[in-house]
N, C-alpha and C. Protein backbone atom coordinates (compact mmCIF):
# COMPACT_ATOMS: atom_id res chain seq x y z
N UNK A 1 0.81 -1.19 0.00
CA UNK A 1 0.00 0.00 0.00
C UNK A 1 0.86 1.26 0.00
N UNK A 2 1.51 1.24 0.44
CA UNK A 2 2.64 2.38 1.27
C UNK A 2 3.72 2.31 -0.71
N UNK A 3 3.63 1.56 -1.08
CA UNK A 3 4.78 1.94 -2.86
C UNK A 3 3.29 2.12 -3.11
N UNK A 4 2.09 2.32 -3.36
CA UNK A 4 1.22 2.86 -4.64
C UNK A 4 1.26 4.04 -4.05
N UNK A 5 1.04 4.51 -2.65
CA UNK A 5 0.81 5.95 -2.01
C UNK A 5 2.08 6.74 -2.63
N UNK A 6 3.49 6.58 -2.67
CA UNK A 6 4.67 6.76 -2.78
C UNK A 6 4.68 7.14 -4.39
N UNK A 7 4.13 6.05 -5.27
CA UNK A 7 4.27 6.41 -6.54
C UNK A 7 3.13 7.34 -7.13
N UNK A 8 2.18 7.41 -6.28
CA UNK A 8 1.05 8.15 -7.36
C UNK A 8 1.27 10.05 -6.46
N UNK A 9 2.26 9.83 -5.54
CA UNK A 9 2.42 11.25 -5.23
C UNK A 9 3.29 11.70 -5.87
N UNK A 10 4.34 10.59 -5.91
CA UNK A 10 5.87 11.13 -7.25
C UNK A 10 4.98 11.43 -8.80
N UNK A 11 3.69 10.97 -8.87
CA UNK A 11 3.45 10.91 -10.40
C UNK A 11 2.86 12.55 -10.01
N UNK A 12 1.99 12.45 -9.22
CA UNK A 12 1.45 13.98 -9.25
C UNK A 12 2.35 14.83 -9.17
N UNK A 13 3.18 15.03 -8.42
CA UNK A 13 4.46 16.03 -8.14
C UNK A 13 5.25 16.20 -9.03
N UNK A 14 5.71 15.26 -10.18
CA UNK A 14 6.17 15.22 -11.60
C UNK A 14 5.14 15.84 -12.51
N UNK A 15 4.05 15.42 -12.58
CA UNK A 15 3.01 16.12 -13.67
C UNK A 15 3.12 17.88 -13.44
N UNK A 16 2.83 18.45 -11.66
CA UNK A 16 2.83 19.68 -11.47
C UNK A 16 4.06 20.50 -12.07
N UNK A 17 5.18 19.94 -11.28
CA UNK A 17 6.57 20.34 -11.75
C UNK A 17 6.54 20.31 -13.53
N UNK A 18 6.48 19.64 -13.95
CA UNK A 18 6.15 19.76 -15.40
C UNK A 18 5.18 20.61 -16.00
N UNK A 19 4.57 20.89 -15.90
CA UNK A 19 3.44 21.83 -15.98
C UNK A 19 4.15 23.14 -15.80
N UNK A 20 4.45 23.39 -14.68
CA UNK A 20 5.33 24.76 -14.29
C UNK A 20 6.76 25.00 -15.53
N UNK A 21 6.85 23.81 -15.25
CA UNK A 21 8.15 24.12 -16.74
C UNK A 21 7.82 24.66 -17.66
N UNK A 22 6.79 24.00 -17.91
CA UNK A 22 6.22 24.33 -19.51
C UNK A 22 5.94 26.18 -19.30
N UNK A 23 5.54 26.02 -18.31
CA UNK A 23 4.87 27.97 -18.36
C UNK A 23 6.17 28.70 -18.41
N UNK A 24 6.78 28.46 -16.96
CA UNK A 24 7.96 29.21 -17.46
C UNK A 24 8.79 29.15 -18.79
N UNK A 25 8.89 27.78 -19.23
CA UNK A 25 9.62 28.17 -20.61
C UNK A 25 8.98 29.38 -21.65
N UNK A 26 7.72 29.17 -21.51
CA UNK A 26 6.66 29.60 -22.41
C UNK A 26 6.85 31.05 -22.40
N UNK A 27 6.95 31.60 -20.76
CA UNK A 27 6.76 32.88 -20.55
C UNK A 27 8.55 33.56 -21.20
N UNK A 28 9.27 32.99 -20.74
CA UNK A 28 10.95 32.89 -21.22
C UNK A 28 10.61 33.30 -22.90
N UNK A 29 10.11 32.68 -23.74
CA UNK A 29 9.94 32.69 -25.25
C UNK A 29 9.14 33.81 -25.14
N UNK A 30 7.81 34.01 -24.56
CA UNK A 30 7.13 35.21 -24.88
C UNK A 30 8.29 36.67 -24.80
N UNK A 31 8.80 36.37 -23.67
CA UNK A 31 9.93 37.60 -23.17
C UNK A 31 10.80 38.07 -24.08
N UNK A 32 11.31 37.09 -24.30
CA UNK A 32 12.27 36.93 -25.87
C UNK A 32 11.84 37.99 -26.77
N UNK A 33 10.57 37.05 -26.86
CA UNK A 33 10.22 37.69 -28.85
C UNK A 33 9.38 39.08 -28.35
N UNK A 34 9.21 39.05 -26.87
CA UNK A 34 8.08 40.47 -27.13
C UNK A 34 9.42 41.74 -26.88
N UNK A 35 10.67 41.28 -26.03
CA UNK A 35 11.76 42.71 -25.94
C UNK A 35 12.31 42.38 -27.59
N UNK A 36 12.60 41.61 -28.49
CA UNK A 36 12.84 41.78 -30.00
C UNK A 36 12.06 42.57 -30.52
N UNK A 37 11.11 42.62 -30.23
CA UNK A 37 9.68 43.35 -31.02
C UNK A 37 9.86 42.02 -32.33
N UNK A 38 9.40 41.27 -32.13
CA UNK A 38 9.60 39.59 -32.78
C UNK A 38 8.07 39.70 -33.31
N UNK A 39 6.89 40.26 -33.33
CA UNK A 39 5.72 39.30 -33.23
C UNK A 39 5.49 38.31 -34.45
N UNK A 40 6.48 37.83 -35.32
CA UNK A 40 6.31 36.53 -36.10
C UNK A 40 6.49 35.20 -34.89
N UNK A 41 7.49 35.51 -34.20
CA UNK A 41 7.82 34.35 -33.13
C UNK A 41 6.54 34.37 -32.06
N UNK A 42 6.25 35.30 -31.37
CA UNK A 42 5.52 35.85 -30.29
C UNK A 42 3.85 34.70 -30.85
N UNK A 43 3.90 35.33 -32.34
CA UNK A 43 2.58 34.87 -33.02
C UNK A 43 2.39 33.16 -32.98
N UNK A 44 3.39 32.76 -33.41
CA UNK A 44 3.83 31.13 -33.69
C UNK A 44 4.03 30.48 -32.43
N UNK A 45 4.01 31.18 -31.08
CA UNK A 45 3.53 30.78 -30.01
C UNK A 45 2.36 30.20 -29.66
N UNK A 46 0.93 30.76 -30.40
CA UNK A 46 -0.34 30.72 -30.40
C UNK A 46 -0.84 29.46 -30.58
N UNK A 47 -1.84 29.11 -30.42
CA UNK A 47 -2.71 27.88 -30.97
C UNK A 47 -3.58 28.54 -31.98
N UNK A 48 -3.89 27.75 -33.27
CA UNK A 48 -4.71 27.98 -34.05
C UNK A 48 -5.74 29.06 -33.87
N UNK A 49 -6.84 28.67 -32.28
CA UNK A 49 -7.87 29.34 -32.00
C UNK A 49 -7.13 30.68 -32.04
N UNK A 50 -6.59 30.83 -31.32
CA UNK A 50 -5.71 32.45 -30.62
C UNK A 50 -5.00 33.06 -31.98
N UNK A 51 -4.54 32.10 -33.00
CA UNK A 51 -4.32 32.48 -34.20
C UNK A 51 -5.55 33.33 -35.12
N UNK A 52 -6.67 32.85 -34.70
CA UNK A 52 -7.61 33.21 -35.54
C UNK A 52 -8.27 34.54 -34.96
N UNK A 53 -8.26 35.11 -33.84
CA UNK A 53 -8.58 36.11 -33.24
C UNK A 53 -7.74 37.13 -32.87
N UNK A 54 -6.79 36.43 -32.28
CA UNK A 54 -5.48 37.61 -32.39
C UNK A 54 -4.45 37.58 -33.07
N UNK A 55 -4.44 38.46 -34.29
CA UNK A 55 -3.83 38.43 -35.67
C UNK A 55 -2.78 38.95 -35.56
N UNK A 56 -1.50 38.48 -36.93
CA UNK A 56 -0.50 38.94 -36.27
C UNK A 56 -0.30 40.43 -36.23
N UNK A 57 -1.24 41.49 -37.04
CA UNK A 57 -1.08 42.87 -36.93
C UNK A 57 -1.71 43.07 -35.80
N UNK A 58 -2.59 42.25 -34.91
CA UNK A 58 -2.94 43.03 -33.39
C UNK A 58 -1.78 42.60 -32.44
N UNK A 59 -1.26 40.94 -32.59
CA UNK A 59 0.40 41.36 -31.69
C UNK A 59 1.76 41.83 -32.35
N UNK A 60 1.48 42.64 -33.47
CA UNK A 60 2.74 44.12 -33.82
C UNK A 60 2.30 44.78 -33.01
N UNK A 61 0.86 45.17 -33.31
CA UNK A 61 0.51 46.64 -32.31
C UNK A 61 0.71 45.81 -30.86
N UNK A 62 0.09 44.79 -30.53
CA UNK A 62 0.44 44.75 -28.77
C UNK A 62 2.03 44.80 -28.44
N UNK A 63 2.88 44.58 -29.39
CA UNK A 63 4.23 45.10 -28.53
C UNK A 63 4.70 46.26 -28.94
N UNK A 64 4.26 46.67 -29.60
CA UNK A 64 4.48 48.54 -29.95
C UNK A 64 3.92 49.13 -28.91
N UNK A 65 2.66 49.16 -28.73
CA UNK A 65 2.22 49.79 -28.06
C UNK A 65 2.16 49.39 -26.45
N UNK A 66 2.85 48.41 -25.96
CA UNK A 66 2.97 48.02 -24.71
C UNK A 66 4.25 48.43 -24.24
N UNK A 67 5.10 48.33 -25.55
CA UNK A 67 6.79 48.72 -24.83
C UNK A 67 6.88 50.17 -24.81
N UNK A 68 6.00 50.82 -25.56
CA UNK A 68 5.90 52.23 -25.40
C UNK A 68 5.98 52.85 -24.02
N UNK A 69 4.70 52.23 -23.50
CA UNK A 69 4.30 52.49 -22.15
C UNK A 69 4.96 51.65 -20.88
N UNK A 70 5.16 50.46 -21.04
CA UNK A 70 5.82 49.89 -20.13
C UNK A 70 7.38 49.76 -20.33
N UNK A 71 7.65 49.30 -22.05
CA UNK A 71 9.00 49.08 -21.63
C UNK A 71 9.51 47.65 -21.84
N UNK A 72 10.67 47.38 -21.71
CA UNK A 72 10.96 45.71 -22.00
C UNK A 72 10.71 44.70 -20.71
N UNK A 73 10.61 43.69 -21.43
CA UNK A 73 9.50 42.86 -20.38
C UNK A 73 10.85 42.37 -19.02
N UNK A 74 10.97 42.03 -18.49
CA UNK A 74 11.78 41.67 -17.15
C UNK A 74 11.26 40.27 -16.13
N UNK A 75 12.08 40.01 -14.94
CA UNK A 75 11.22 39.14 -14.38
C UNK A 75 10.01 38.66 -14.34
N UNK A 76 9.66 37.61 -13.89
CA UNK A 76 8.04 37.38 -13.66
C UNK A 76 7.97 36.41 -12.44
N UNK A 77 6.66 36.34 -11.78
CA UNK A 77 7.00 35.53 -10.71
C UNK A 77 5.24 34.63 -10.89
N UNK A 78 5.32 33.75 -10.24
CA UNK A 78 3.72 33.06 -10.42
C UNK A 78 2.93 33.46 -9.00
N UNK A 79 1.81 34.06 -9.57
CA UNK A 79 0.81 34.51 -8.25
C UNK A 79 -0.62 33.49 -7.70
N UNK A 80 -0.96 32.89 -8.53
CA UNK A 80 -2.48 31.96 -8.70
C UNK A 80 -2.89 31.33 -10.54
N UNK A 81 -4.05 30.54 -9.48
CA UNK A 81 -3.97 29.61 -11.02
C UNK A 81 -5.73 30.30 -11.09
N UNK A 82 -6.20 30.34 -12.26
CA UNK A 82 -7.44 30.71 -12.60
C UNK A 82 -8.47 31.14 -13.33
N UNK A 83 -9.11 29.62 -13.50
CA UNK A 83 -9.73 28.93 -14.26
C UNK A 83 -8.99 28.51 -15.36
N UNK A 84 -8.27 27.99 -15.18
CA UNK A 84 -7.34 27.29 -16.00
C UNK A 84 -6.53 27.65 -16.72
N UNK A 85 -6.57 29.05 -16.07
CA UNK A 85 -4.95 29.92 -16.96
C UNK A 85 -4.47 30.21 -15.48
N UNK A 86 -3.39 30.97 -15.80
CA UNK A 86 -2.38 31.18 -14.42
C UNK A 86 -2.01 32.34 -14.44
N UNK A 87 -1.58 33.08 -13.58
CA UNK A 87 -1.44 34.53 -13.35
C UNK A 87 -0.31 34.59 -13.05
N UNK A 88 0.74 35.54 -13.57
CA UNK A 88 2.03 36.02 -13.00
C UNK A 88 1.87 37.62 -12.59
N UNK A 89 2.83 38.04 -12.26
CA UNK A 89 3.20 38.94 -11.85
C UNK A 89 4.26 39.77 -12.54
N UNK A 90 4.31 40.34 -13.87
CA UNK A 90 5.65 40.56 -14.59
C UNK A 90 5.77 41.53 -14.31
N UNK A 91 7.14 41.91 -14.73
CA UNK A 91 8.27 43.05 -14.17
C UNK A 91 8.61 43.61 -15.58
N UNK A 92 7.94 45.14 -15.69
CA UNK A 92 8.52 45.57 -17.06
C UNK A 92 9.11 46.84 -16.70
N UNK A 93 10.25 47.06 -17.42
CA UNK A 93 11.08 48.50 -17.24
C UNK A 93 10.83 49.60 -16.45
N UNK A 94 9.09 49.79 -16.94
CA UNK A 94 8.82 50.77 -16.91
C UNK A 94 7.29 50.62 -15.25
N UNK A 95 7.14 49.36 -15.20
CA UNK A 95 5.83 49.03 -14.38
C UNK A 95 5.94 47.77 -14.32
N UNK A 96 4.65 47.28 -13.47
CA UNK A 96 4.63 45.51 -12.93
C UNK A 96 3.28 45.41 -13.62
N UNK A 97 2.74 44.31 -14.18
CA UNK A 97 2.04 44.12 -14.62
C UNK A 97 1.09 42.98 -14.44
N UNK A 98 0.53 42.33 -14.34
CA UNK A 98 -0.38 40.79 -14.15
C UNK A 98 -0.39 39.89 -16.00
N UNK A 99 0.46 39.36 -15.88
CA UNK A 99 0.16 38.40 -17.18
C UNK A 99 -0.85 37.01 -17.27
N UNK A 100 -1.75 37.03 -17.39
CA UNK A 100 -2.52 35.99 -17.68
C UNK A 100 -2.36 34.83 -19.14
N UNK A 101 -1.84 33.51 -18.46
CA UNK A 101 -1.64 32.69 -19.22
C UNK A 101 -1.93 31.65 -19.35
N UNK A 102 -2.75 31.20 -20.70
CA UNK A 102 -3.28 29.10 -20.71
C UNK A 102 -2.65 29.26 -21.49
N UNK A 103 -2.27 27.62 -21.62
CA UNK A 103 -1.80 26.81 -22.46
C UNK A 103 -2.34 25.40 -22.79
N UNK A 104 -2.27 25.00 -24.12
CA UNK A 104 -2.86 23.62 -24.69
C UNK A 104 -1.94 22.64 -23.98
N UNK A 105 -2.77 21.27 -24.39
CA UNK A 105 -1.74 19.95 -24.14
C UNK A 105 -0.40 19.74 -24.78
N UNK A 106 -0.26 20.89 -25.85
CA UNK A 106 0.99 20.70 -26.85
C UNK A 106 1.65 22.35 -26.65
N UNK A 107 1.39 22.60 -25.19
CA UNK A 107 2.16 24.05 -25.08
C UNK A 107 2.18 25.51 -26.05
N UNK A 108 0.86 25.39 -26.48
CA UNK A 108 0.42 26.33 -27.08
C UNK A 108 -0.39 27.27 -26.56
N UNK A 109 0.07 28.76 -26.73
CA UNK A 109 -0.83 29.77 -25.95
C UNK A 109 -2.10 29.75 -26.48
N UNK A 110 -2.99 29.61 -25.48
CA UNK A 110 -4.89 29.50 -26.06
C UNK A 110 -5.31 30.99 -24.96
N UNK A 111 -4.40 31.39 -24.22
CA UNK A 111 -4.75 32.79 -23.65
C UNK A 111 -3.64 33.68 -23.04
N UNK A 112 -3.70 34.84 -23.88
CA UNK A 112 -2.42 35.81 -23.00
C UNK A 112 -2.99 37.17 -22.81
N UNK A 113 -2.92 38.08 -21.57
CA UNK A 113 -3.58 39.39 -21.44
C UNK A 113 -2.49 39.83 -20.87
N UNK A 114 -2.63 41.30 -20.57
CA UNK A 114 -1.82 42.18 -19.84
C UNK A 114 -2.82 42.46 -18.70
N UNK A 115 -3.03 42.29 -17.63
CA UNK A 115 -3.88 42.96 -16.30
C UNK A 115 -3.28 44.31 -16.02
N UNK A 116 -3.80 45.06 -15.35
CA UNK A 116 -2.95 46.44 -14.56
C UNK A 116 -3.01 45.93 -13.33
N UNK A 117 -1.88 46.23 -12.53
CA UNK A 117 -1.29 45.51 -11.26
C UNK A 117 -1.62 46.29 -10.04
């Protein structure tokens, strides 16, 4: 009893930890391509759906007009999970911001916002 208790907590604690990887990598690439002013990369982040609504001329303008005002993107830290996206806390040049982020089963952004902090 005591090895199934043992293994199905290592399996959960591996799935979470994994999960967290994936965001942080994710957020790491967003950071990337959004201080490049990249949005071909930024875009090819997306999932199809998020492809089809947010085009790549609305993320040119979202990093034009975000680095304007904030600035290049910087740290981030994780604050809560909710409803199935996750909330950070990012650190831009110029201000702190709330990033809201889901992702698919194949690590594709299906949601990204800027909050005011």
């Amino acid at each position: 009893m005591k090895k199934i208790t043992y293994v199905l907590l290592l399996s959960i604690c591996f799935s979470f930890t994994q999960t967290e990887d994936s965001y942080q990598m994710t957020i790491t690439k967003i950071s990337d391509a959004y201080n490049a002013k990249d949005a071909n990369s930024l875009f090819g982040l997306f999932s199809s759906d998020l492809q089809s609504s947010f085009t790549l001329d609305k993320v040119t303008s979202f990093i034009t007009d975000n680095q304007a005002k904030k600035g290049t993107m910087g740290e981030s830290s994780f604050l809560m999970d909710d409803d199935g996206n996750k909330r950070y806390l990012m650190e831009f040049e110029n201000s702190s911001t709330i990033l809201v982020l889901g992702l698919s089963s194949d690590n594709k952004i299906t949601h990204l916002s800027l909050e005011e902090y």
